[in-house]
C-alpha atoms as a PDB file:
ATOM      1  CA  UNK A   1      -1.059  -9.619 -28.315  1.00  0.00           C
ATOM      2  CA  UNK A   2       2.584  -7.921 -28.208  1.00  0.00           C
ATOM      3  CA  UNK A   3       2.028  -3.984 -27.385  1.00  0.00           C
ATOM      4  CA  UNK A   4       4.857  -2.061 -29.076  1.00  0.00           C
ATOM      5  CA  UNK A   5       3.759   1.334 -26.430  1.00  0.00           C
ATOM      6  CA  UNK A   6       5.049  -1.313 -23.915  1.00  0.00           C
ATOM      7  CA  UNK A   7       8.589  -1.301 -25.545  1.00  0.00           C
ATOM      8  CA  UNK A   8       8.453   2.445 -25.489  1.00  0.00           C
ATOM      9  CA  UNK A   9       8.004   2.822 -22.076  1.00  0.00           C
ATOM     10  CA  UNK A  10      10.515   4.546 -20.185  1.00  0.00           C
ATOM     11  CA  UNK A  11      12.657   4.479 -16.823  1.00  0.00           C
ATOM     12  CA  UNK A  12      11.487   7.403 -15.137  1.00  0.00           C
ATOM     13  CA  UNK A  13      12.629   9.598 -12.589  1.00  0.00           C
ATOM     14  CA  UNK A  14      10.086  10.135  -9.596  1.00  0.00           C
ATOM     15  CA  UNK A  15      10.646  11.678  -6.174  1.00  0.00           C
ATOM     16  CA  UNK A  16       7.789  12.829  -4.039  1.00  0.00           C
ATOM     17  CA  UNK A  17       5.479  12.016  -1.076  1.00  0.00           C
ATOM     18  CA  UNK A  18       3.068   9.063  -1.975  1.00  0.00           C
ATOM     19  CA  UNK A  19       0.474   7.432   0.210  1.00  0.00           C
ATOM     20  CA  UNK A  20      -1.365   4.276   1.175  1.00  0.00           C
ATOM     21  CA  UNK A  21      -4.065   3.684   3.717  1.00  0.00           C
ATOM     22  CA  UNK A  22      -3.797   1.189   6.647  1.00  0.00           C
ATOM     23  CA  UNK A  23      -6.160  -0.302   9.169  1.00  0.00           C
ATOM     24  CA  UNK A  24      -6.623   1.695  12.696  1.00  0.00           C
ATOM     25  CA  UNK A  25      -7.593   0.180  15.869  1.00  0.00           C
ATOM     26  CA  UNK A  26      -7.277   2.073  19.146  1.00  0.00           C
ATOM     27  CA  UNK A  27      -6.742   1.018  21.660  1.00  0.00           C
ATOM     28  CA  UNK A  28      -3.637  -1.304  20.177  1.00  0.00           C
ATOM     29  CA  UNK A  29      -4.685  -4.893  21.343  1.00  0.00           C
ATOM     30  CA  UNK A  30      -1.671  -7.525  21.790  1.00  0.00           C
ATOM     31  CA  UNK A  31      -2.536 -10.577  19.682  1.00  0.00           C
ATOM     32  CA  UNK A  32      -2.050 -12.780  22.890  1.00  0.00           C
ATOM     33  CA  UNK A  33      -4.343 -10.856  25.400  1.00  0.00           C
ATOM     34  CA  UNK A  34      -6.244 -13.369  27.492  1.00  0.00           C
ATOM     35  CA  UNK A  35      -4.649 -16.203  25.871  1.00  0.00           C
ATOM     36  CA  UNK A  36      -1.490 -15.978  28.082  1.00  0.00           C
ATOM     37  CA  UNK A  37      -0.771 -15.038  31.134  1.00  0.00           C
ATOM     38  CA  UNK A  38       1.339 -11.770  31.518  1.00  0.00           C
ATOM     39  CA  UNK A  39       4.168 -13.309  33.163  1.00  0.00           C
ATOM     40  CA  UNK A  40       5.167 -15.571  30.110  1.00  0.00           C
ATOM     41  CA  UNK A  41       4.324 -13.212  27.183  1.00  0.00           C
ATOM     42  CA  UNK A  42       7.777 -12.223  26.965  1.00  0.00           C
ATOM     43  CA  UNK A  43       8.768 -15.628  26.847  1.00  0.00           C
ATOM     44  CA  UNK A  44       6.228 -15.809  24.040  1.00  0.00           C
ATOM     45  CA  UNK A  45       7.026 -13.218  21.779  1.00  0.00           C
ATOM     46  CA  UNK A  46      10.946 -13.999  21.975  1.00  0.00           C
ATOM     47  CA  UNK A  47      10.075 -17.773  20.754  1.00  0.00           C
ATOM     48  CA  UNK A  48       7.550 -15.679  18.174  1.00  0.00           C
ATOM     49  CA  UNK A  49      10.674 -13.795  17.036  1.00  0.00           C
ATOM     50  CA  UNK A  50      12.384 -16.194  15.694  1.00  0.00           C
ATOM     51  CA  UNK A  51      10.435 -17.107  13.097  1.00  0.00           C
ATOM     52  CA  UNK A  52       9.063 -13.814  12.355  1.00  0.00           C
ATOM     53  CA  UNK A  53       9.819 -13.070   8.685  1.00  0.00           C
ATOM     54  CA  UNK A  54       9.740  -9.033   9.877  1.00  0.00           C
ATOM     55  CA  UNK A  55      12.415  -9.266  12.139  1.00  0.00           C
ATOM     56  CA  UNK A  56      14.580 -12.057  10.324  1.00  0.00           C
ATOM     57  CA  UNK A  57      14.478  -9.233   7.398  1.00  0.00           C
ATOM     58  CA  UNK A  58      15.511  -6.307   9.620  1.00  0.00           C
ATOM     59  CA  UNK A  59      18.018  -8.424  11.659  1.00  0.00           C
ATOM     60  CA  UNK A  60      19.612  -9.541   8.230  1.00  0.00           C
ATOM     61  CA  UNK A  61      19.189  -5.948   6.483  1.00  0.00           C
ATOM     62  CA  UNK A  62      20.839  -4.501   9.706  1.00  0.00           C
ATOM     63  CA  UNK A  63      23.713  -6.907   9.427  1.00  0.00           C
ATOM     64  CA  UNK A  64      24.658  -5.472   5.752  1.00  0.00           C
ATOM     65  CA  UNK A  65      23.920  -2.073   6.638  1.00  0.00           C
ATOM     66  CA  UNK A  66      26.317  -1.411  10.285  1.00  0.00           C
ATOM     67  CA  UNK A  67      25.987   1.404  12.130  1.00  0.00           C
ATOM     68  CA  UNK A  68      22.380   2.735  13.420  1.00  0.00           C
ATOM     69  CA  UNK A  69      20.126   0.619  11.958  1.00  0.00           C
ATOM     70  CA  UNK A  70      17.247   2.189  14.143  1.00  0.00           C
ATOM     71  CA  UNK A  71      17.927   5.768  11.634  1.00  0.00           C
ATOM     72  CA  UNK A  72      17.740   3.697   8.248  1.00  0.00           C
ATOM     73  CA  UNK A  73      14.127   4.771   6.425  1.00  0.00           C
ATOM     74  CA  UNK A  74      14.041   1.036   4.821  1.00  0.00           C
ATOM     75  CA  UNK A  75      14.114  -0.759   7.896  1.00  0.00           C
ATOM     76  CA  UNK A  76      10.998   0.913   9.400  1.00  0.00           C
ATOM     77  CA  UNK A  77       8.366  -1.374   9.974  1.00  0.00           C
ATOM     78  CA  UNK A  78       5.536   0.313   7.591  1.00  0.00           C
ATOM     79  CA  UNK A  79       8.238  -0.157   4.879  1.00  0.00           C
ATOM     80  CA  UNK A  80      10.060  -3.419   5.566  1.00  0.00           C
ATOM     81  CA  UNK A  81       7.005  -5.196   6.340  1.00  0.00           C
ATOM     82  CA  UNK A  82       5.382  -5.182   3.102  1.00  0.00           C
ATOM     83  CA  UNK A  83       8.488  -6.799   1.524  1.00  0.00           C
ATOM     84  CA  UNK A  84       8.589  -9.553   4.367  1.00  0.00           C
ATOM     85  CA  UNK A  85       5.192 -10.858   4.703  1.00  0.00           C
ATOM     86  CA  UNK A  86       4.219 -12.081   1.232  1.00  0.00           C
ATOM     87  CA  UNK A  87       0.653 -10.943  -0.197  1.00  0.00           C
ATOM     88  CA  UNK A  88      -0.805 -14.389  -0.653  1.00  0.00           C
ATOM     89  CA  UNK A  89      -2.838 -12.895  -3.163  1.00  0.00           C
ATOM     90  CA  UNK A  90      -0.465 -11.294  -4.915  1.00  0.00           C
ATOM     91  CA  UNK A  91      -0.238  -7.700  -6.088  1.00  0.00           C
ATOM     92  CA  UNK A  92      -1.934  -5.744  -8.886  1.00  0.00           C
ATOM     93  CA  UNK A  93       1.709  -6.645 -10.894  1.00  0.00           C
ATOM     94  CA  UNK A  94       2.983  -9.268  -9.028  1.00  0.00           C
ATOM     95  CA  UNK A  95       2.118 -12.438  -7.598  1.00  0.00           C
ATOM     96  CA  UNK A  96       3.146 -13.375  -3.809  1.00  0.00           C
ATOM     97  CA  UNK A  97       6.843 -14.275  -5.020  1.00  0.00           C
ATOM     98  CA  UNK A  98       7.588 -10.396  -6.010  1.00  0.00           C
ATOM     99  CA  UNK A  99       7.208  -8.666  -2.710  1.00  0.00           C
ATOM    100  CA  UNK A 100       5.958  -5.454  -3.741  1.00  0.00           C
ATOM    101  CA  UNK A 101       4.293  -1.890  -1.991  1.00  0.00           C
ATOM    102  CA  UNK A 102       1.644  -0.213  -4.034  1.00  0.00           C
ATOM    103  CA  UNK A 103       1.442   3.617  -3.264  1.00  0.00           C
ATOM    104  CA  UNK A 104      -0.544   6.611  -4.600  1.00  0.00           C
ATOM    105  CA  UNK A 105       0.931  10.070  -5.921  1.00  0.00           C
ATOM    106  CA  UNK A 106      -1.722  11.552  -4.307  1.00  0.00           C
ATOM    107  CA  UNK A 107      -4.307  11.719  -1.087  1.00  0.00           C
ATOM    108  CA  UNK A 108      -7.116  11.160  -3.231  1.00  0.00           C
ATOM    109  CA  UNK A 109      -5.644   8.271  -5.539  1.00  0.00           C
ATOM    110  CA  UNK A 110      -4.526   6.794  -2.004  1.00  0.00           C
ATOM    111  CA  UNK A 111      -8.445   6.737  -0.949  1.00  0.00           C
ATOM    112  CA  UNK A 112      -9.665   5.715  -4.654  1.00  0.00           C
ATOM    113  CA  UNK A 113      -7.715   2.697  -4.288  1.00  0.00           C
ATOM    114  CA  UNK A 114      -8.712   1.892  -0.746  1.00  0.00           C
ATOM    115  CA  UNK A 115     -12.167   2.170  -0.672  1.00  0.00           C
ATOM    116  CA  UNK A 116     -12.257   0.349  -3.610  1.00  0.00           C
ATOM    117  CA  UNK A 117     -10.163  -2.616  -2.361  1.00  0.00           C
ATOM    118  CA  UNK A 118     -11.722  -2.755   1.247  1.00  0.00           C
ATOM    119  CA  UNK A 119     -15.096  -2.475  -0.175  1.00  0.00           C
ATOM    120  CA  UNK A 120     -14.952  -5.982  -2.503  1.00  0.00           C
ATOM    121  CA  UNK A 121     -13.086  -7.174   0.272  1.00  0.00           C
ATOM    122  CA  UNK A 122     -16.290  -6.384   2.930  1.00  0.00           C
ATOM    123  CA  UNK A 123     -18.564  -7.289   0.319  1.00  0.00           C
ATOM    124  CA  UNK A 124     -17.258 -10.963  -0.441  1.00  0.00           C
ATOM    125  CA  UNK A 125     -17.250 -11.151   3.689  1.00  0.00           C
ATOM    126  CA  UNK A 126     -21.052 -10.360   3.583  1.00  0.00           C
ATOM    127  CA  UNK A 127     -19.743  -7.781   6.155  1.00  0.00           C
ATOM    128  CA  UNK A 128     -22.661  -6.302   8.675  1.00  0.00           C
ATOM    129  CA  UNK A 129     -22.976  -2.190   8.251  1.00  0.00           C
ATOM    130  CA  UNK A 130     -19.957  -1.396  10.182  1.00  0.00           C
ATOM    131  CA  UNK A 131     -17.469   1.426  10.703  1.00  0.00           C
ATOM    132  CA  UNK A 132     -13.716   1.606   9.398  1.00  0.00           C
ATOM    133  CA  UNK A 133     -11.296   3.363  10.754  1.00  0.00           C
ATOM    134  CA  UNK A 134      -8.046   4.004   8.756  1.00  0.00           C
ATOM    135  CA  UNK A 135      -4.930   5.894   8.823  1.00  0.00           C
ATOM    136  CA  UNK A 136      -2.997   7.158   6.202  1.00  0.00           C
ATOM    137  CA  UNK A 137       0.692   6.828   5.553  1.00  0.00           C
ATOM    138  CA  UNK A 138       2.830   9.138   4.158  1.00  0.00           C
ATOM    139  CA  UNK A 139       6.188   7.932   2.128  1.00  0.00           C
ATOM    140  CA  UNK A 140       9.207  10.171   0.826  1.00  0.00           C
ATOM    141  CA  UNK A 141       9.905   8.077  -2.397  1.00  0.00           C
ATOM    142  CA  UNK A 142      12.717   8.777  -4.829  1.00  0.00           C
ATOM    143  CA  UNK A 143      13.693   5.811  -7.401  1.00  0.00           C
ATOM    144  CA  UNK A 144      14.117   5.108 -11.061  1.00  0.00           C
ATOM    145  CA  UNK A 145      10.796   3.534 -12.433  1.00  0.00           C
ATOM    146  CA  UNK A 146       9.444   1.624 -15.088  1.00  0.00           C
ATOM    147  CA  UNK A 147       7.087   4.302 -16.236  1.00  0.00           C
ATOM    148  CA  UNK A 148       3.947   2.381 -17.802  1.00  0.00           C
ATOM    149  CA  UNK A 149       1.468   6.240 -17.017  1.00  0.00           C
ATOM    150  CA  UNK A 150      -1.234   6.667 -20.176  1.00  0.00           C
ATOM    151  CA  UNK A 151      -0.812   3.149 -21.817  1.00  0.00           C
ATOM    152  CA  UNK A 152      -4.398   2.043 -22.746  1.00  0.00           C
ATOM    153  CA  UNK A 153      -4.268  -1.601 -22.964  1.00  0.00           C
ATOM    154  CA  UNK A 154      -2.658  -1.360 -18.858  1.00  0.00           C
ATOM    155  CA  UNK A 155      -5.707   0.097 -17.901  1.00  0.00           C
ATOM    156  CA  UNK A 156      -7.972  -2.353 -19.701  1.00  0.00           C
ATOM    157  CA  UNK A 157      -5.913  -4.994 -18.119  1.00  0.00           C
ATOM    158  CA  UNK A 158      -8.187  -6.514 -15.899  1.00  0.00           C
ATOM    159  CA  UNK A 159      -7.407 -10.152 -16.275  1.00  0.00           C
ATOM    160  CA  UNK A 160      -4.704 -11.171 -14.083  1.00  0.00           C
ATOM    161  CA  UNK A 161      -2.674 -12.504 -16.240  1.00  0.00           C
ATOM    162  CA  UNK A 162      -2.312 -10.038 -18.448  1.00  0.00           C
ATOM    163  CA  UNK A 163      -0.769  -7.703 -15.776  1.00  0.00           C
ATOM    164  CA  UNK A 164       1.634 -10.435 -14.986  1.00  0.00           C
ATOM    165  CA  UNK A 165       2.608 -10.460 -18.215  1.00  0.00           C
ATOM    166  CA  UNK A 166       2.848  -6.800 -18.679  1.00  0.00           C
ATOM    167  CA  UNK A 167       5.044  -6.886 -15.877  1.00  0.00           C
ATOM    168  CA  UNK A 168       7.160  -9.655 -16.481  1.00  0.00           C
ATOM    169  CA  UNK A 169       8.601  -6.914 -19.248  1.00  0.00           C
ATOM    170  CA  UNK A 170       9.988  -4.475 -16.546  1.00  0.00           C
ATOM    171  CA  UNK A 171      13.331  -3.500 -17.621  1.00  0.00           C
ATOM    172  CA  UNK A 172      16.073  -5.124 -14.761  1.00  0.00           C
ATOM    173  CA  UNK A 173      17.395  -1.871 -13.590  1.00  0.00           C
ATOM    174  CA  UNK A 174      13.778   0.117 -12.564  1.00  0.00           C
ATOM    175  CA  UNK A 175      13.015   0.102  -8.970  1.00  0.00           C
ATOM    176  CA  UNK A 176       9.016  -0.407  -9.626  1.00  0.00           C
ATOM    177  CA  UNK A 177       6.239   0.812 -11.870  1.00  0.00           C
ATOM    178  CA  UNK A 178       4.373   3.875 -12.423  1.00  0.00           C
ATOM    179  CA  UNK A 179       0.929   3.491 -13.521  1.00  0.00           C
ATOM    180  CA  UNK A 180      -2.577   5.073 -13.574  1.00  0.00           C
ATOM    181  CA  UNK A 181      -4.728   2.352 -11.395  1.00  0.00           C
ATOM    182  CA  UNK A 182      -7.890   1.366 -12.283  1.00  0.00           C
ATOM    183  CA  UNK A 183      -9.684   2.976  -9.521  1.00  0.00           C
ATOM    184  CA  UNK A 184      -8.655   6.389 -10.605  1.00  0.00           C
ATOM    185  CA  UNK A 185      -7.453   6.800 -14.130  1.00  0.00           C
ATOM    186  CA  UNK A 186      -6.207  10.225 -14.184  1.00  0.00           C
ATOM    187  CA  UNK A 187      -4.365   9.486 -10.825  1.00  0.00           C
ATOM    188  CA  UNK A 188      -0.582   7.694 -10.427  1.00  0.00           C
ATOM    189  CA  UNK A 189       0.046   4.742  -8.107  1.00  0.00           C
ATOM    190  CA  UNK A 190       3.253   3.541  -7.882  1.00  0.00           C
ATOM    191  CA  UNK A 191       4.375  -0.277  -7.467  1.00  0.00           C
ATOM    192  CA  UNK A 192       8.046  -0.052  -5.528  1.00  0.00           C
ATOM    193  CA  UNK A 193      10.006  -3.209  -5.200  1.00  0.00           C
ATOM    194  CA  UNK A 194      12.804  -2.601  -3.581  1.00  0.00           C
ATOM    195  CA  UNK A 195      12.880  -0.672  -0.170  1.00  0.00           C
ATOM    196  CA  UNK A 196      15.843   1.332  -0.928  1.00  0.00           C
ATOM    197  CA  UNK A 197      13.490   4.337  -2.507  1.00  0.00           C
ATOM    198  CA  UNK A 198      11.485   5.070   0.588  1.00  0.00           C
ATOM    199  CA  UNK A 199      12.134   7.478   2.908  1.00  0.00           C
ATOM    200  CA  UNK A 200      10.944   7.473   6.838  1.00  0.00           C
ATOM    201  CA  UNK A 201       7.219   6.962   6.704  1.00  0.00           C
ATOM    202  CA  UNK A 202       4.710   9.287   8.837  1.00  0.00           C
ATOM    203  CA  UNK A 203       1.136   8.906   9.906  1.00  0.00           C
ATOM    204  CA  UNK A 204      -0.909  11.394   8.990  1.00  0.00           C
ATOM    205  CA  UNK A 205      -4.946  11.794   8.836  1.00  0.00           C
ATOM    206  CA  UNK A 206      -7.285   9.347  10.085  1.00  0.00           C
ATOM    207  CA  UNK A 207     -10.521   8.556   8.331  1.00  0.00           C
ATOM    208  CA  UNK A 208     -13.287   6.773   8.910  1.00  0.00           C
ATOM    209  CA  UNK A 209     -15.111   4.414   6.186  1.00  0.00           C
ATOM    210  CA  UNK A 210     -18.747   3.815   6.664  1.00  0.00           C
ATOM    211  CA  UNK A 211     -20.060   0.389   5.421  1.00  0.00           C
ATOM    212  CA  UNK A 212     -23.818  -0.036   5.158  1.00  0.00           C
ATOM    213  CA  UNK A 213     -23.753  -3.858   4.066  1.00  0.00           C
ATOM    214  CA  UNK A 214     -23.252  -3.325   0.758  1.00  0.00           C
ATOM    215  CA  UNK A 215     -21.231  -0.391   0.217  1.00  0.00           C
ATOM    216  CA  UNK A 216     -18.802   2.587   1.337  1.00  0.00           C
ATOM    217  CA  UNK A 217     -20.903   4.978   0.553  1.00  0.00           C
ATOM    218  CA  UNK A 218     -19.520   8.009   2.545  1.00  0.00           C
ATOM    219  CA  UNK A 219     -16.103   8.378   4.856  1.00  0.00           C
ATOM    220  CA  UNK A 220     -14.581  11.348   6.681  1.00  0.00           C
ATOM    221  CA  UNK A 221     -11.841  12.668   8.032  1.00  0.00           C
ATOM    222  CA  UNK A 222     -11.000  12.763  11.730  1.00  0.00           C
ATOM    223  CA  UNK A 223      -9.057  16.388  10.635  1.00  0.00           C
ATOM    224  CA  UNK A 224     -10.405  19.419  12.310  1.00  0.00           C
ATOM    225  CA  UNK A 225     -13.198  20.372   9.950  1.00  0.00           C
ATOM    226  CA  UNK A 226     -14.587  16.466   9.977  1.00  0.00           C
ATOM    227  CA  UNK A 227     -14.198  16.578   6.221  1.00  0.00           C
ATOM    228  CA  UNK A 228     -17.091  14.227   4.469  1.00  0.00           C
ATOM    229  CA  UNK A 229     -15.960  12.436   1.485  1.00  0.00           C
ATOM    230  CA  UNK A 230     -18.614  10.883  -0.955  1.00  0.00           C
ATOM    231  CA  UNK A 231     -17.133   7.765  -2.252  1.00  0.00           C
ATOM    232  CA  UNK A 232     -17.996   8.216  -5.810  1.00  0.00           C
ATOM    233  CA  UNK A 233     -16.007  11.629  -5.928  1.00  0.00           C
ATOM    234  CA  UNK A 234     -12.891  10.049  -5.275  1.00  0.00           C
ATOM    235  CA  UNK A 235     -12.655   8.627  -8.673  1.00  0.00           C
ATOM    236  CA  UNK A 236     -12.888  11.865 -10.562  1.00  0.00           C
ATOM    237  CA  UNK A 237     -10.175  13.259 -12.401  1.00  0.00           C
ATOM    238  CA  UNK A 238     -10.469  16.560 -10.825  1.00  0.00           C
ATOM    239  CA  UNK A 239      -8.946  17.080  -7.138  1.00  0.00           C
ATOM    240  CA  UNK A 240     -11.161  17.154  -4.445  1.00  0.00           C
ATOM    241  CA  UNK A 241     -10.479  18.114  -0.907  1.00  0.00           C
ATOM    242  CA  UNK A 242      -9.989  14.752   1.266  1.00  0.00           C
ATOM    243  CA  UNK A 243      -8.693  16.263   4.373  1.00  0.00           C
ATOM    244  CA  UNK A 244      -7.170  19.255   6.009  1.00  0.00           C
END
């Protein structure tokens, strides 16, 4: 059914910091430990290189941009990657064509949408009780987007292909979506397609989220007061403190 608040919907300014939530594994562990020996690895990473989507997108962004590429915020791994591996699964907008990064406006919509997602994800893996540990990214965004925020039917939109089709309405000239996600309605999460809007990405607090087989029941922060964080609290509309 055609939605005339859809055709209302306007391109939006937005500029702030907005957040997602990556795994954290210390120490880092090369994906060919043990499997080669150390005197050929570089040999096997440079014949891994050249079919790496990442670096085929930062040697070809590189190309168009001249100068320091090393100082441009959009070739930075945490925000070129997303746009050159594809999400097999697709996005919450977009399926694995539309290279897309999904960020939240805020700490606690960043963690909403996390736990959320990692939790089906451990609980369709029959995961053991098991301890996460996850870092959180900080982006500098500033774009022109699509600006979909307190539109009912979006939220009720849990069938995939409505969202497609919701999306498949995004006027040409916005840079991504604004929307309240499902995991925290009075929250915003922004869907940015284009790299060109981020700014240089920083790590920020680590947190840890504790699996028990069946749920996430309770994370913290690894911040200096060890700050507990109920899972059910992130969804409410009111702000909680989620780290120092």
């Amino acid at each position: 059914m055609h939605n005339a608040a859809l055709d209302r919907a306007p391109i939006a300014e937005w500029s702030g910091d907005a957040y997602r939530l990556i795994p954290s594994r210390f120490p880092p562990v090369n994906v060919y430990e043990g499997l080669i020996a150390n005197d050929r690895l570089d040999d096997v990473y440079a014949a891994e290189n050249l079919t790496n989507p990442r670096i085929r997108s930062f040697d070809r962004l590189a190309a168009t941009r001249g100068g320091d590429a090393s100082s441009d915020p959009s070739l930075q791994n945490w925000n070129l990657a997303p746009f050159a591996y594809g999400n097999p699964d697709g996005t919450l907008f977009f399926d694995e064509m539309r290279p897309c990064l999904e960020l939240a406006g805020d700490r606690q919509t960043a963690l909403a949408v996390s736990v959320a997602r990692r939790e089906r994800f451990l609980e369709n893996t029959q995961e053991a009780p098991i301890g996460l540990d996850m870092r959180l990214l900080l982006h500098p965004v500033s774009g022109r987007f699509w600006d979909l925020r307190g539109i009912e039917p979006l939220i009720a939109a849990e069938e995939l292909k409505q969202r497609r089709e919701i999306a498949a309405g995004m006027p040409d000239e916005a840079q991504g979506i604004l929307y309240n996600p499902p995991e925290r309605p009075a929250g915003t999460s922004i869907a940015v397609i284009t790299g060109d809007v981020l700014g240089r990405s920083v790590q920020t607090v680590h947190f840890r989220y504790v699996w028990d087989g069946r749920r996430i029941a309770l994370l913290y922060a690894f911040d200096e007061k060890g700050t507990e964080i109920r899972r059910e609290d992130l969804s409410r509309p009111e702000n909680i403190s989620v780290a120092a």
